[in-house]
PDB file of N, CA and C in Angstrom:
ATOM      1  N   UNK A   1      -2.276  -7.101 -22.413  1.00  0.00           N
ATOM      2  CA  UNK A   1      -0.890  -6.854 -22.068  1.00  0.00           C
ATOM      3  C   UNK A   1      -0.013  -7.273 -23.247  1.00  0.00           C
ATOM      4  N   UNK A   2       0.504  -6.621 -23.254  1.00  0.00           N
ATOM      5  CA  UNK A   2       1.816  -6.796 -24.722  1.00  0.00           C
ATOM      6  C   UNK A   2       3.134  -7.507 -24.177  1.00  0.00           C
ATOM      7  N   UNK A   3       3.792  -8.502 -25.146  1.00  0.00           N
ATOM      8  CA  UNK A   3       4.884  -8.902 -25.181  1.00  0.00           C
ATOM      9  C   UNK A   3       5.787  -8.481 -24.233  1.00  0.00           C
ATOM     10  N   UNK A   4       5.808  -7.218 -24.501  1.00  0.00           N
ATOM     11  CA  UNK A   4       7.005  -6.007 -24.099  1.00  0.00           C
ATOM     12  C   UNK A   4       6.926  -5.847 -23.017  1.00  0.00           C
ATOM     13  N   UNK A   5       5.759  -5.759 -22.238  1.00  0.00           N
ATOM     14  CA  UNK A   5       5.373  -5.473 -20.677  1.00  0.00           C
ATOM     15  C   UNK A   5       5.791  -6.826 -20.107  1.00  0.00           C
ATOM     16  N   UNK A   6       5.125  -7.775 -20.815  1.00  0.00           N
ATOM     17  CA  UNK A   6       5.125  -9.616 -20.311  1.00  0.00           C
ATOM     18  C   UNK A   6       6.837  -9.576 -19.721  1.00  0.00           C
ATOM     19  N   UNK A   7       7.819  -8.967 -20.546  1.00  0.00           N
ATOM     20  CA  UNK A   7       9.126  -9.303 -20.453  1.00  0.00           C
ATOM     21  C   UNK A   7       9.819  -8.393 -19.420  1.00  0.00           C
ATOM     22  N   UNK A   8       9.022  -7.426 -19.429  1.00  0.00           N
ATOM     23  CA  UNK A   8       9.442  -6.299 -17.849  1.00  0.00           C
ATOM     24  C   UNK A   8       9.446  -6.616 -16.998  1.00  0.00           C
ATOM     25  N   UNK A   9       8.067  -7.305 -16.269  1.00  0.00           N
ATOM     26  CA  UNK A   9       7.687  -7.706 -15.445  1.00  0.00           C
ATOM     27  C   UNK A   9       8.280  -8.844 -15.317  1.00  0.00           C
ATOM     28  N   UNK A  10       9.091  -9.626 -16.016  1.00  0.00           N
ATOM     29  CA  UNK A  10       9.411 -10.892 -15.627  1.00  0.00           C
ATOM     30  C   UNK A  10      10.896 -10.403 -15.248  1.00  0.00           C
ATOM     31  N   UNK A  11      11.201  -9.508 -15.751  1.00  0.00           N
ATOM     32  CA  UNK A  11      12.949  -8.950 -15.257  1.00  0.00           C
ATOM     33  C   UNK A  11      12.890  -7.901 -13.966  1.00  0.00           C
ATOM     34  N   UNK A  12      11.682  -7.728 -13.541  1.00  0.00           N
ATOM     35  CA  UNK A  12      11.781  -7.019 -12.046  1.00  0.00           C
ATOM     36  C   UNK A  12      12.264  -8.266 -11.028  1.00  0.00           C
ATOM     37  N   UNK A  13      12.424  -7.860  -9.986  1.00  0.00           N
ATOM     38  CA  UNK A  13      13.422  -8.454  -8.973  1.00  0.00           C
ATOM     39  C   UNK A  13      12.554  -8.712  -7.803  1.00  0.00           C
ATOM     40  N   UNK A  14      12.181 -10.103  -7.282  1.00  0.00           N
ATOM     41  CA  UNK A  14      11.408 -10.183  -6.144  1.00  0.00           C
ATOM     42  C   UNK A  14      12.415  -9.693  -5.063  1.00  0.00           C
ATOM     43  N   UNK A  15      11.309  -9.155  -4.025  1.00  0.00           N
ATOM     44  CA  UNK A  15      12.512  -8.346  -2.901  1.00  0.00           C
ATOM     45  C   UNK A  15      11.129  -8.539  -1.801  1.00  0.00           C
ATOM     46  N   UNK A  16      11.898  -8.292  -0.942  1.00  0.00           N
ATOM     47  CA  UNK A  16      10.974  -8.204   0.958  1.00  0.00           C
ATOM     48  C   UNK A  16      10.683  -6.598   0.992  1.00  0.00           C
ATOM     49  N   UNK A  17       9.854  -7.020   1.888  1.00  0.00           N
ATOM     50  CA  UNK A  17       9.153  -5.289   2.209  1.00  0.00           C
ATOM     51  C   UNK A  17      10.609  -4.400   2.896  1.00  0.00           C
ATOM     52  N   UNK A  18      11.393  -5.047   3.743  1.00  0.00           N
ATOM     53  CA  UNK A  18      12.637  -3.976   3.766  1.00  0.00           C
ATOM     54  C   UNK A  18      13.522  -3.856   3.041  1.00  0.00           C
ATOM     55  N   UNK A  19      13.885  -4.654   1.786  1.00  0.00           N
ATOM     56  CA  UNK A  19      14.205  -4.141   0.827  1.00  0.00           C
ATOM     57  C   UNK A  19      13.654  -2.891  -0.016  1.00  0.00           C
ATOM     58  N   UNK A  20      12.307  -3.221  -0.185  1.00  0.00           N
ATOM     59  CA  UNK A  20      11.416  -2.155  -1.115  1.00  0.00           C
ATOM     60  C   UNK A  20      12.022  -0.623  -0.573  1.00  0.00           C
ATOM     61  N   UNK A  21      11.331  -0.874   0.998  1.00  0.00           N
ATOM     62  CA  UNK A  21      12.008   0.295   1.485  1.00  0.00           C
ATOM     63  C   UNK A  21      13.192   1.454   1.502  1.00  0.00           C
ATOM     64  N   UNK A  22      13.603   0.224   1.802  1.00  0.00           N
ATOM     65  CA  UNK A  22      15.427   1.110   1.779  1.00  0.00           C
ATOM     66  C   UNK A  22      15.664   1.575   0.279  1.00  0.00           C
ATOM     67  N   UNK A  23      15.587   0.522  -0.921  1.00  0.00           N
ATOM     68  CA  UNK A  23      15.517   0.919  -2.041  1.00  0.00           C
ATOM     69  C   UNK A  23      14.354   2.465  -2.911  1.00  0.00           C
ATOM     70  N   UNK A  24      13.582   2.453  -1.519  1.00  0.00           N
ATOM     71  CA  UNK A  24      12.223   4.263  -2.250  1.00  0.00           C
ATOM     72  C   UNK A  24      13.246   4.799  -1.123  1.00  0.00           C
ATOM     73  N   UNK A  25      13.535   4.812  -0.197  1.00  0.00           N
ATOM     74  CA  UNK A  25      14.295   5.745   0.317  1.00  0.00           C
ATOM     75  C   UNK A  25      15.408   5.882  -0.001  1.00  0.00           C
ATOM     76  N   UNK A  26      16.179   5.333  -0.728  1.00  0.00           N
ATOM     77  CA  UNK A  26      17.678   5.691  -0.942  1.00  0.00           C
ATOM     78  C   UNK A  26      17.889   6.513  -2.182  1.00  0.00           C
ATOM     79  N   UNK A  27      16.549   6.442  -3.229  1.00  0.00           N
ATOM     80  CA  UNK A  27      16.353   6.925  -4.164  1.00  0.00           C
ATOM     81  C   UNK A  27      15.614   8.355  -3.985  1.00  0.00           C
ATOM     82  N   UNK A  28      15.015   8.662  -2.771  1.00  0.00           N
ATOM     83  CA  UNK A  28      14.945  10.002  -2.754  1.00  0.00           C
ATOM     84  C   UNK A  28      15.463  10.953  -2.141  1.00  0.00           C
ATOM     85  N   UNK A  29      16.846  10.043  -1.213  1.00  0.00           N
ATOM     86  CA  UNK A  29      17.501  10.681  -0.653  1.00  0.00           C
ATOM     87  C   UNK A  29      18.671  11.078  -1.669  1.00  0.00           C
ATOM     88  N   UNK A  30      19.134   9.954  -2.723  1.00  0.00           N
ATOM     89  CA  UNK A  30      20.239  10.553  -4.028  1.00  0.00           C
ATOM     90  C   UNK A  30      19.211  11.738  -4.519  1.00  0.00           C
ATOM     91  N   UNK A  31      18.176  11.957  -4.555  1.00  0.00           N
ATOM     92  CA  UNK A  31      17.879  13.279  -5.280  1.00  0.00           C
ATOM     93  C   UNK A  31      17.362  14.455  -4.082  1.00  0.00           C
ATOM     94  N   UNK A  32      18.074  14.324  -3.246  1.00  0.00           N
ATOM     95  CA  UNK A  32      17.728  15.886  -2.363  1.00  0.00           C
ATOM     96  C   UNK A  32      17.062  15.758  -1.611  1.00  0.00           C
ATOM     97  N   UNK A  33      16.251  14.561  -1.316  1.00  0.00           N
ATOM     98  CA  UNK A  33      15.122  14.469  -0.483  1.00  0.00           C
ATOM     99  C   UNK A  33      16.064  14.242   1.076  1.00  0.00           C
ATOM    100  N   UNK A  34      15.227  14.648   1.904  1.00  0.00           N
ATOM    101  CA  UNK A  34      16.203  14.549   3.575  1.00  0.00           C
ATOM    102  C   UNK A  34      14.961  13.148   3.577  1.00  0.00           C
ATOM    103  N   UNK A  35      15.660  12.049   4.185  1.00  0.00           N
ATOM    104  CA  UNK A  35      15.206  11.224   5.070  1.00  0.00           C
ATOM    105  C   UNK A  35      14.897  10.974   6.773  1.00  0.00           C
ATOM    106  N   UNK A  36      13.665  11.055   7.222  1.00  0.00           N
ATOM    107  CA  UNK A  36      12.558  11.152   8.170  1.00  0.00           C
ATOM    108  C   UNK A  36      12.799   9.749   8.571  1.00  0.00           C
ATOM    109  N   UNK A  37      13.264   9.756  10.449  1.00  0.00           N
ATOM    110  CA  UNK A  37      12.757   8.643  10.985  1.00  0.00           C
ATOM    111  C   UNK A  37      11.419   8.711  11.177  1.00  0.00           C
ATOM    112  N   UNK A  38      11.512   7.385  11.126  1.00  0.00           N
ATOM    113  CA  UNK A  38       9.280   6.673  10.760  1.00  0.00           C
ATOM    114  C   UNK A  38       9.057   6.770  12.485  1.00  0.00           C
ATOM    115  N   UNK A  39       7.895   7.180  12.993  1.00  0.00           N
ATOM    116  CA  UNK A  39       7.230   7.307  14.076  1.00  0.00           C
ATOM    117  C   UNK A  39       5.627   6.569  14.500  1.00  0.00           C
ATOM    118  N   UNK A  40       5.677   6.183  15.445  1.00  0.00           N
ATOM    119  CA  UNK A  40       4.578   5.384  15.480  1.00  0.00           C
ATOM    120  C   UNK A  40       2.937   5.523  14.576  1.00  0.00           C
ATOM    121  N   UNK A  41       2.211   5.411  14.592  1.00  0.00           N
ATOM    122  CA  UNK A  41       0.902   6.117  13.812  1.00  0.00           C
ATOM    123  C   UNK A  41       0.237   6.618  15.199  1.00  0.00           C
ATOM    124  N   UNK A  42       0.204   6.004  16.442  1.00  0.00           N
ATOM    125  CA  UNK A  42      -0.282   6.929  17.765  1.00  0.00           C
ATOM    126  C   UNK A  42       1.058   6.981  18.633  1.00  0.00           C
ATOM    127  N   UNK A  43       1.088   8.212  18.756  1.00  0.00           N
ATOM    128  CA  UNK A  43       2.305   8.841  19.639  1.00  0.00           C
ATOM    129  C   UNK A  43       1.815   7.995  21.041  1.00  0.00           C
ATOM    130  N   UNK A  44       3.075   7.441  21.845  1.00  0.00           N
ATOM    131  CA  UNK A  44       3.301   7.202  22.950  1.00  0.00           C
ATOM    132  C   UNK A  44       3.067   8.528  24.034  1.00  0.00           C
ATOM    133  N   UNK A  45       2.499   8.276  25.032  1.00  0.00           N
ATOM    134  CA  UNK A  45       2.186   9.285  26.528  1.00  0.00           C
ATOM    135  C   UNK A  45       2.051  10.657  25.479  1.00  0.00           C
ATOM    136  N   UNK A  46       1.296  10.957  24.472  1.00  0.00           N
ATOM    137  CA  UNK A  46       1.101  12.372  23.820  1.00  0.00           C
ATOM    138  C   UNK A  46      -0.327  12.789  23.777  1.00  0.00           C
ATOM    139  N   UNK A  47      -1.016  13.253  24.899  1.00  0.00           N
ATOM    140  CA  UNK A  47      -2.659  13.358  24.970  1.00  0.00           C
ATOM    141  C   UNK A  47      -2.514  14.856  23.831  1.00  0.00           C
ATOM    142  N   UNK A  48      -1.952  14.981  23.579  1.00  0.00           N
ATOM    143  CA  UNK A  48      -2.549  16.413  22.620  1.00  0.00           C
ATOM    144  C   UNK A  48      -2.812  15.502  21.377  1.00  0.00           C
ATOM    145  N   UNK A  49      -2.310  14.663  21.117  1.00  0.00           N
ATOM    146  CA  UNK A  49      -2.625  14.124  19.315  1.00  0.00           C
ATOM    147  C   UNK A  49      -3.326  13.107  19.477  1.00  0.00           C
ATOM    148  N   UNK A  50      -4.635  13.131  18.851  1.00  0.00           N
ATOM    149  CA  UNK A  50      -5.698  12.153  19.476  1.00  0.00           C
ATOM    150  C   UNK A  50      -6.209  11.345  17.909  1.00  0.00           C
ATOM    151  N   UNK A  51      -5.326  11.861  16.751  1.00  0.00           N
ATOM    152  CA  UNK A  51      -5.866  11.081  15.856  1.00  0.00           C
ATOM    153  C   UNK A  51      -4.574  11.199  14.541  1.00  0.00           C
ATOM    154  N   UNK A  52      -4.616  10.413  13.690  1.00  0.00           N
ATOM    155  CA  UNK A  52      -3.735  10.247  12.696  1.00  0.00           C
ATOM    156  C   UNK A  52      -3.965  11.584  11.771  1.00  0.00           C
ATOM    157  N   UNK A  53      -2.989  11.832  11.310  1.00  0.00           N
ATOM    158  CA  UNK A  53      -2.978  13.532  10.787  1.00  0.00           C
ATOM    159  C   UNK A  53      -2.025  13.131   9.640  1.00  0.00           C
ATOM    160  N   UNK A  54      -2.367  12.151   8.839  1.00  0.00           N
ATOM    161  CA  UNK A  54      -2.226  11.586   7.478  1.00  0.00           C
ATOM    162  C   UNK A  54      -0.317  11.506   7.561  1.00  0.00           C
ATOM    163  N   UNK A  55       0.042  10.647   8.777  1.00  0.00           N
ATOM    164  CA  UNK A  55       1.581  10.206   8.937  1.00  0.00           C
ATOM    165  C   UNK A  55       2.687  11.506   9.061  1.00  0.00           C
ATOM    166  N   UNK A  56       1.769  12.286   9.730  1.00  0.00           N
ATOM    167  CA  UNK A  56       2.973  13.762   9.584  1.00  0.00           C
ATOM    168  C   UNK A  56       3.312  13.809  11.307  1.00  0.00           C
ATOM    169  N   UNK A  57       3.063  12.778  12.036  1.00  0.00           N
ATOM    170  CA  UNK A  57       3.529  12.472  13.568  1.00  0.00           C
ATOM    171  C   UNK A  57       5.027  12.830  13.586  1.00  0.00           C
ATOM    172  N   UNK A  58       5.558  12.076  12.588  1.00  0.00           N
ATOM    173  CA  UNK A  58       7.192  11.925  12.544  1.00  0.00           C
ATOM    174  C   UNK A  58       7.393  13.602  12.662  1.00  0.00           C
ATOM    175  N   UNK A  59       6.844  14.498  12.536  1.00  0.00           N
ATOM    176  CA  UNK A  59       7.057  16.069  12.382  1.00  0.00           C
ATOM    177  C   UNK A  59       6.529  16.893  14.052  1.00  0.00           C
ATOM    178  N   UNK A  60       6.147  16.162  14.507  1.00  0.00           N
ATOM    179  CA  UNK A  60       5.738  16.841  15.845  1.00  0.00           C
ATOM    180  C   UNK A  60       6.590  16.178  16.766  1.00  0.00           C
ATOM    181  N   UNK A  61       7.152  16.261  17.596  1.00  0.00           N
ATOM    182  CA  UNK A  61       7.886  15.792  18.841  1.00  0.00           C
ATOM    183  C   UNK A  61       6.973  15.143  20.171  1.00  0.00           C
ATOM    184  N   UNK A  62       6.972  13.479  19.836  1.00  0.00           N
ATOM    185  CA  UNK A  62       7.036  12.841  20.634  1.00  0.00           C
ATOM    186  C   UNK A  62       7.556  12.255  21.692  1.00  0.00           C
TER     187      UNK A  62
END
């Protein structure tokens, strides 16, 4: 690791996991991206969806 990296990493900003968050989402919502409420990983009372379908739940109506 080089100097240069050593000094990056020491000027990033400790933050909490809902910080991280809000901060990747606010950044892809300034560039066009629409922001998705988050949905469980198993749908509540939904017998048709019987397995995780790589977090695309939030897209089917629970």
């Amino acid at each position: 690791m080089t100097l240069g990296a050593v000094c990056r990493i020491q000027e990033i900003e400790r933050m909490n996991s809902d910080t991280l968050r809000e901060k990747f989402l606010s950044f892809f919502a300034s560039h066009a991206h629409e922001v998705v409420a988050s949905s469980p990983v198993i749908p509540r009372n939904d017998p048709t969806l019987l397995f995780a379908n790589a977090g695309m739940n939030q897209f089917k109506e629970v």
